[in-house]
Protein backbone atom coordinates (compact mmCIF):
# COMPACT_ATOMS: atom_id res chain seq x y z
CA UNK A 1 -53.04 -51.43 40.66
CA UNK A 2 -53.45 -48.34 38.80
CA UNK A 3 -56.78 -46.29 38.76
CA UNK A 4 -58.44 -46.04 35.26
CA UNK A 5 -58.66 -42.66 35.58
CA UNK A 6 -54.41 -41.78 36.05
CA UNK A 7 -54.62 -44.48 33.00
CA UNK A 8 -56.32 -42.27 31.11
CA UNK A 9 -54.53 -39.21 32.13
CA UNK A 10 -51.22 -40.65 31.20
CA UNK A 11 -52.43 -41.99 27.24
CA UNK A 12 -54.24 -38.56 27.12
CA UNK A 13 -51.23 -36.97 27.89
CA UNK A 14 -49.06 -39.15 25.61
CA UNK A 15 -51.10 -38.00 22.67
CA UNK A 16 -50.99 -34.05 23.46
CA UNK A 17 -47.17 -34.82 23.33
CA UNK A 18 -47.37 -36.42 20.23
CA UNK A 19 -49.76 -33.83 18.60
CA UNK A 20 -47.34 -31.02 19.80
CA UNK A 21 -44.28 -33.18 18.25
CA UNK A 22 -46.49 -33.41 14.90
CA UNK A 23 -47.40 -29.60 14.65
CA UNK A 24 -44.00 -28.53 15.24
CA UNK A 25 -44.57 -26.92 18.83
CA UNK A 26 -40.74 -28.41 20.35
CA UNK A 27 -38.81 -26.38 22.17
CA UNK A 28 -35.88 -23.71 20.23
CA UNK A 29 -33.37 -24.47 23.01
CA UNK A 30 -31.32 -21.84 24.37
CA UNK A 31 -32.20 -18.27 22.78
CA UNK A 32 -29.38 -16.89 24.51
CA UNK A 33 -29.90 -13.51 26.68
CA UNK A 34 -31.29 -10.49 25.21
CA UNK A 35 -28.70 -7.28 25.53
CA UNK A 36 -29.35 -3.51 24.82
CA UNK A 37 -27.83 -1.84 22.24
CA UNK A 38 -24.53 -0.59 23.33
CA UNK A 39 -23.81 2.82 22.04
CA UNK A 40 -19.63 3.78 21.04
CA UNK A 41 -17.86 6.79 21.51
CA UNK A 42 -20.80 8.52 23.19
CA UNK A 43 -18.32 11.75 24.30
CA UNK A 44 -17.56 12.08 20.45
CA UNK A 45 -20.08 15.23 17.63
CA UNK A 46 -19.65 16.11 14.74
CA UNK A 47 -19.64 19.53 14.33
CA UNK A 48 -22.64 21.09 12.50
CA UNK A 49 -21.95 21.85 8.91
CA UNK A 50 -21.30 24.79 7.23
CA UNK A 51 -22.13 26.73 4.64
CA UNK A 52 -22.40 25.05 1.84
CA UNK A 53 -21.05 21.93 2.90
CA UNK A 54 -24.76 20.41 2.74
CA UNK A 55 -24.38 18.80 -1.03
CA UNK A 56 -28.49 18.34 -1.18
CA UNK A 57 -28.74 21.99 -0.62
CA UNK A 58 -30.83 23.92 -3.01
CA UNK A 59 -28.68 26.43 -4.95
CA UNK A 60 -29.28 28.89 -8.01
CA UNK A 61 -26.70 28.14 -11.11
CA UNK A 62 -24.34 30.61 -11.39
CA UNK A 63 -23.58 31.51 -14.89
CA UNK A 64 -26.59 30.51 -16.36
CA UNK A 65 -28.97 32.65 -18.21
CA UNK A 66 -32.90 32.79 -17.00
CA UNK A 67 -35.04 30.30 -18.75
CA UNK A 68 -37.37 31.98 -20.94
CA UNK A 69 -41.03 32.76 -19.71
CA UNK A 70 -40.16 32.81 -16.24
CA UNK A 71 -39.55 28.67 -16.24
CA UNK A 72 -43.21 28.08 -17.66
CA UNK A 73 -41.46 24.86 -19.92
CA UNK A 74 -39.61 24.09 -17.38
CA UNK A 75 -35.62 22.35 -18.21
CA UNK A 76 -37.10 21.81 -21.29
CA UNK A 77 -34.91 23.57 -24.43
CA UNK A 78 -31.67 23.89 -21.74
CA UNK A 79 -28.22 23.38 -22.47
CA UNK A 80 -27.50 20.85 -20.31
CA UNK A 81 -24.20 20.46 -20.64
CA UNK A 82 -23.73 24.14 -19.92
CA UNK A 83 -25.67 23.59 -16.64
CA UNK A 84 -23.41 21.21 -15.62
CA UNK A 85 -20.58 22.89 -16.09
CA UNK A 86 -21.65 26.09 -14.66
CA UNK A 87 -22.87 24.21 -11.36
CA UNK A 88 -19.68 21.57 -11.36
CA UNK A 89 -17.38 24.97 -11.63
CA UNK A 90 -19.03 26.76 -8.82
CA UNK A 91 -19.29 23.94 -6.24
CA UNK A 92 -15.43 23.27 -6.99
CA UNK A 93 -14.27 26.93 -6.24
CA UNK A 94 -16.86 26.79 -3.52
CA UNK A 95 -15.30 23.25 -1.63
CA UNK A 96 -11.72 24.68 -2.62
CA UNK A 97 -11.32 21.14 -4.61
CA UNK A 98 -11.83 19.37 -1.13
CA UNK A 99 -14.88 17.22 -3.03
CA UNK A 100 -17.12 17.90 -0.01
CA UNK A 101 -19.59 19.17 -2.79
CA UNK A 102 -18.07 17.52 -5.59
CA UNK A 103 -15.42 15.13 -7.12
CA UNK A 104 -11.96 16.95 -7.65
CA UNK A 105 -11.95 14.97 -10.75
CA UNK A 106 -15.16 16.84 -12.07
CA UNK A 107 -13.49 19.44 -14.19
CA UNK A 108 -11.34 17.63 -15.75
CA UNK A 109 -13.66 14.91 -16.99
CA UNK A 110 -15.99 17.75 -18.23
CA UNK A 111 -13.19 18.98 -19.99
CA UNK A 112 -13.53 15.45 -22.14
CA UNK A 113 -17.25 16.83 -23.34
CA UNK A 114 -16.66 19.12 -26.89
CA UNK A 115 -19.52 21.68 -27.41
CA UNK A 116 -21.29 19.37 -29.74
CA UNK A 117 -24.99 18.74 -28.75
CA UNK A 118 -24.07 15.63 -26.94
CA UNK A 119 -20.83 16.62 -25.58
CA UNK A 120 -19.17 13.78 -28.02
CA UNK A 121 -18.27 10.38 -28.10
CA UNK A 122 -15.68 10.72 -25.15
CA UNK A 123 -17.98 12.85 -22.98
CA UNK A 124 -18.84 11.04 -19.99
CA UNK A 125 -21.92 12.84 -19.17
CA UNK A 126 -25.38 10.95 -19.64
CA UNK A 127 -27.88 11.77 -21.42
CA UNK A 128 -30.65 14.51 -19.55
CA UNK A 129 -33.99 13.16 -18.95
CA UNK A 130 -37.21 15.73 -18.42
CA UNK A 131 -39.04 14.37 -15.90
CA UNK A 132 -41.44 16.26 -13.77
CA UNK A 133 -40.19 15.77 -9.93
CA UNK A 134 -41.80 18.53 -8.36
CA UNK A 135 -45.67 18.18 -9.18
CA UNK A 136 -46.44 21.41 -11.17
CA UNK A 137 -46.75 20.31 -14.62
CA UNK A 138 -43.13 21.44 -15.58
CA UNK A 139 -40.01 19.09 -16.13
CA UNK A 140 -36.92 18.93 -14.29
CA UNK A 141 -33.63 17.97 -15.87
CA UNK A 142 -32.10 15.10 -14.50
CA UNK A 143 -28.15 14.55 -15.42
CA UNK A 144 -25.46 12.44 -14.36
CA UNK A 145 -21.55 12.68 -14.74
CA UNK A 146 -19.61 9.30 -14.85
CA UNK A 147 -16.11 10.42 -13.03
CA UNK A 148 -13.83 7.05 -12.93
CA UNK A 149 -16.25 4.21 -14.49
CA UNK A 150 -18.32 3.33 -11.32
CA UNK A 151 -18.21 6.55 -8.95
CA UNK A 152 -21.47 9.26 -10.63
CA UNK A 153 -22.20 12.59 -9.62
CA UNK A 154 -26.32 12.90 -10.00
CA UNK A 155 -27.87 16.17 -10.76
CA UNK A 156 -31.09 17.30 -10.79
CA UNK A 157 -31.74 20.67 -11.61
CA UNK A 158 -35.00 22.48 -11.71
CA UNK A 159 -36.42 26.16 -13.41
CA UNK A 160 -38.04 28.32 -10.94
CA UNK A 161 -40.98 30.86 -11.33
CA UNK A 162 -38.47 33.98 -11.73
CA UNK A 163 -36.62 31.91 -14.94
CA UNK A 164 -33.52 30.88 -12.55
CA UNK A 165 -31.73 27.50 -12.88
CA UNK A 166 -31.53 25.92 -9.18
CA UNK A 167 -29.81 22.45 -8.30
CA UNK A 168 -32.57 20.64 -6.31
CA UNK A 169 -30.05 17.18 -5.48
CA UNK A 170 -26.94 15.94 -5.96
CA UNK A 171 -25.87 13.02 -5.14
CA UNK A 172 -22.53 11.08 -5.54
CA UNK A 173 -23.15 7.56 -5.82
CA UNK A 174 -22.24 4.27 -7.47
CA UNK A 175 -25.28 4.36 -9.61
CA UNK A 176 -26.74 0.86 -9.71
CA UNK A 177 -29.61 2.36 -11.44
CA UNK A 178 -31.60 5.44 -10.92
CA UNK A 179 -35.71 5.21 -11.25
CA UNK A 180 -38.23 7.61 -11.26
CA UNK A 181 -41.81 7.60 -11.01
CA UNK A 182 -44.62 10.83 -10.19
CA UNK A 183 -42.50 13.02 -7.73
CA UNK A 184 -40.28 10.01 -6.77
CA UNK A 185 -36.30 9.39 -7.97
CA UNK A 186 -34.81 6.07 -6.78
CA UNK A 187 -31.38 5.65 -6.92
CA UNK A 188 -30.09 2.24 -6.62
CA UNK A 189 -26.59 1.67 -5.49
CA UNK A 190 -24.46 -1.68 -4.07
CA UNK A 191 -24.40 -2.84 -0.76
CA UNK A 192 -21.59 -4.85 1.08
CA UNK A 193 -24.15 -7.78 0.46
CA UNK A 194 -24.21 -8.70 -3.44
CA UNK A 195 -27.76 -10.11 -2.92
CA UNK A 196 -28.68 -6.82 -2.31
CA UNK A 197 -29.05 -3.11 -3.28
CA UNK A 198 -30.10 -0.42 -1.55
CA UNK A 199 -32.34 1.97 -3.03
CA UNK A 200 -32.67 5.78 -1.57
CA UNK A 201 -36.01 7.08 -2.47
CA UNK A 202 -36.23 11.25 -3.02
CA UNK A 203 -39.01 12.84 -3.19
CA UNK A 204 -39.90 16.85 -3.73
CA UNK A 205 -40.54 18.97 -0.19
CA UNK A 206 -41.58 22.35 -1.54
CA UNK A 207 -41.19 23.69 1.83
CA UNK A 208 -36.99 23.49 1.33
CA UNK A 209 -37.28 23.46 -1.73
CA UNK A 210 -35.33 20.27 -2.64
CA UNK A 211 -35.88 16.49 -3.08
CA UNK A 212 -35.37 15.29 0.15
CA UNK A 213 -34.82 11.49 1.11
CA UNK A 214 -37.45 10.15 2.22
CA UNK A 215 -36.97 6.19 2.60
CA UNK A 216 -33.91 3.68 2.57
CA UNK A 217 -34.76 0.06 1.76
CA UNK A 218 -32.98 -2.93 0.38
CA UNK A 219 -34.15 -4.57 -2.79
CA UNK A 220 -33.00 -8.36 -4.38
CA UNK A 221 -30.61 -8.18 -6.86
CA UNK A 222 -32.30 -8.60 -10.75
CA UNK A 223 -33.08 -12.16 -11.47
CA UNK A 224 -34.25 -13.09 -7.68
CA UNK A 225 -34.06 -15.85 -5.46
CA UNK A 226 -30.44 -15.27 -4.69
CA UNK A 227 -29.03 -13.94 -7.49
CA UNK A 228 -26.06 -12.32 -7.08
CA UNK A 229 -25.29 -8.87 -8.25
CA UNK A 230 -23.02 -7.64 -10.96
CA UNK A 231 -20.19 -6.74 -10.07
């Protein structure tokens, strides 16, 4: 005959088990074994860049006159369709048409753009925005040429104190979207997921002088819960 107390034990334990079963406490199985990353071709460097082979550089315009009052209004009142082209003409001579600083193509889409204030119906440049990216009160122009129908070249372009016209980023990118907010630019691009995008967030580091990345995240798609992107 059983003691009362094992009795007890034994529905006691009965309902712990059935509690745990309840509350979802049941065992995951086998997790499988946990293995270190294993790093490839660990022999193998690239070698550091060169000159100008750094396409977020900072770089003055060639070719473009001095904004007036020493860049007090900023990119505001520019030509920018002339600033492209001067900067799209120098980086090509300066990559030798290699496109490690810009699309090959450049020119010759540029060369779509007539000299009317908004290049034209057939120029595939978009239209500047003045935002100000660097904190001081004065706007920077931010550009964009379309080269094939999804590949962009981004360009933002800022007016320093002695009136010169510097490239601050550039960026070639499928442009998803581009966002900007503050000192902040955002530029949204595909991912080989099409419920996601990734968004590179820029943001102004006065001590180089550029907009340097600062984050990479993924966002949802528009519309949510699944949505797929378009294509």
């Amino acid at each position: 005959m059983r003691s009362p107390h094992l009795l007890a034990l034994a529905v006691l334990l009965a309902a712990t088990a059935g509690c745990a079963d309840a509350e979802g406490l049941k065992s995951s199985g086998d997790l499988g074994t946990v293995h270190a990353p294993l790093t490839l071709w660990k022999e193998f460097r690239p070698d550091p860049p060169e000159p100008g082979q750094q396409p977020g550089t900072a770089a003055v315009v060639p070719g473009i006159p001095k904004v007036p009052g020493a860049g007090k209004a900023g990119m505001r009142g520019t030509d920018a369709l002339a600033v492209l082209r001067a900067d799209m003409k120098a980086a090509v001579t300066q990559d030798g048409g290699t496109g490690r600083l810009v699309d090959p193509r450049a020119l010759q889409r540029l060369a779509l753009c007539t000299q009317a204030v908004d290049g034209g119906p057939d120029c595939p440049v978009r239209p500047p925005v003045l935002h100000d990216l660097t904190g001081d009160g004065r706007p920077e122009l931010i550009t964009a040429l379309d080269i094939d129908g999804r590949l962009s070249e981004l360009r933002v372009y800022t007016a320093r104190d002695d009136g010169s016209v510097a490239r601050i980023l550039s960026r070639r990118a499928v442009l998803e979207g581009v966002e900007v907010a503050a000192e902040h630019l955002a530029v949204r691009e595909p991912t080989s997921n099409p419920m996601y995008v990734g968004v590179a967030d820029y943001v102004w580091d006065p001590a180089s002088g550029t907009m340097n990345l600062s984050q990479l995240t993924l966002d949802d798609c528009p519309g949510g819960n699944g949505a797929r992107c378009a294509p």
